[in-house]
Protein backbone atom coordinates (compact mmCIF):
# COMPACT_ATOMS: atom_id res chain seq x y z
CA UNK A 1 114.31 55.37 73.45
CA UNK A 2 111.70 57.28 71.86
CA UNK A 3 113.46 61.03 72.36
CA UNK A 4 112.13 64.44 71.52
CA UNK A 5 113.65 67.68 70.76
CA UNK A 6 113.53 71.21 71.95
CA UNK A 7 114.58 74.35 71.05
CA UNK A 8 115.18 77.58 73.36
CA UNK A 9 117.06 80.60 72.57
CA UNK A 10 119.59 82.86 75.13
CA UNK A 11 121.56 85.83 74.87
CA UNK A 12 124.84 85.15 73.41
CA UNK A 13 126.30 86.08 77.39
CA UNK A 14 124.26 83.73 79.33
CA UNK A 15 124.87 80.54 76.19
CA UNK A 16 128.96 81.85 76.75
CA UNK A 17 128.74 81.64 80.35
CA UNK A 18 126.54 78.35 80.87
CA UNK A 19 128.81 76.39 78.28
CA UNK A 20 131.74 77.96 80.71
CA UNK A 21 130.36 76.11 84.11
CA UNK A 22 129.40 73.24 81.69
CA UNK A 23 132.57 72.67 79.80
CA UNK A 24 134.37 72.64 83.68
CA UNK A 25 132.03 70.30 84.70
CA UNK A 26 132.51 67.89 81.81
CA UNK A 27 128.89 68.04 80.41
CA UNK A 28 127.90 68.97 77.01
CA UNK A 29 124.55 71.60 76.84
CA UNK A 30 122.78 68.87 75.54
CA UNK A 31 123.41 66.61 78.70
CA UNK A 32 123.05 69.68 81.44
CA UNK A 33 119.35 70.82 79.42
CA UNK A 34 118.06 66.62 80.59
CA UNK A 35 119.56 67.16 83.84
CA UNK A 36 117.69 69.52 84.08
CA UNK A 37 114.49 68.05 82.96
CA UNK A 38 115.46 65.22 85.67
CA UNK A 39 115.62 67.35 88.37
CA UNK A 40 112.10 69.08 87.66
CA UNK A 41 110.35 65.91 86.91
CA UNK A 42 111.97 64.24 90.13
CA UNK A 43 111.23 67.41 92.31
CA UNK A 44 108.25 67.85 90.54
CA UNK A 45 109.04 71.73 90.32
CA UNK A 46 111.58 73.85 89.72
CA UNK A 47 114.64 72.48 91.37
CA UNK A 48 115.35 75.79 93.15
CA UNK A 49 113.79 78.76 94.55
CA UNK A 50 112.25 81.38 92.55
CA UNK A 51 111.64 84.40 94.04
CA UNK A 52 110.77 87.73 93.26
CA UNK A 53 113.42 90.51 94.60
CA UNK A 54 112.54 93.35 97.01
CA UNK A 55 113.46 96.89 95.83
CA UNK A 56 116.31 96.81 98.57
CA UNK A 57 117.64 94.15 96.45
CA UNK A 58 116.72 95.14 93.12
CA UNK A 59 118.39 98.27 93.59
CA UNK A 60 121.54 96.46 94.66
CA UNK A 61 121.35 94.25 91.69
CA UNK A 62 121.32 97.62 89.54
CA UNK A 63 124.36 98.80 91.16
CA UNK A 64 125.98 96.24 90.58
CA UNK A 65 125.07 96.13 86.61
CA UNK A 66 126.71 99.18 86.66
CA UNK A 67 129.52 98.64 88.47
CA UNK A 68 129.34 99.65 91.79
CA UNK A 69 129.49 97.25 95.18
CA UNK A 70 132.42 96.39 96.70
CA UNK A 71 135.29 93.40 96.75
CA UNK A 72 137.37 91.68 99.03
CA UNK A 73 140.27 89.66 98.10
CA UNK A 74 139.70 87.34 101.08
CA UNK A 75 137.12 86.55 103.93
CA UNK A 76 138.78 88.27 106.20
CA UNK A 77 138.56 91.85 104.54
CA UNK A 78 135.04 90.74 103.43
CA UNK A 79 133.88 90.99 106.86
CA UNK A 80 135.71 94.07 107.45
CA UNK A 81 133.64 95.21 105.20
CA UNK A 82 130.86 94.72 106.45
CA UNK A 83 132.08 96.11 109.88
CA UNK A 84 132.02 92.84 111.74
């Protein structure tokens, strides 16, 4: 196999949290970067959607970098929540 490498740099949060979901899903970075690859040569595109946020949702995105939102310990309080 004739192979090739790559380099990409990440904030030290987004490498932590990756390698989190990785390590739980028994793959090494290395192994969930060709995945990757896979996936976009097989779809032939990004293997989800991109899209660009509305300002309803960037703002909610922003209040919830700071904090704010709220949280429900179970579905049931969720939609309470939500008044349903």
């Amino acid at each position: 196999m004739n192979s090739k490498q790559i380099n990409i740099r990440l904030d030290e949060a987004t490498k932590r949290a990756a390698e989190k979901v990785f390590s739980k899903l028994g793959l090494a970075p290395s192994e969930a970067v060709r995945l990757f690859y896979r996936q976009v040569a097989l779809h032939r595109g990004i293997p989800f959607s991109l899209r660009i946020p509305n300002k309803e949702t960037t703002a909610a995105l922003r209040e919830l970098d700071k904090g704010g939102g709220k949280t429900a310990k179970d579905t049931e309080a969720f939609y309470k929540n939500l008044g349903v």
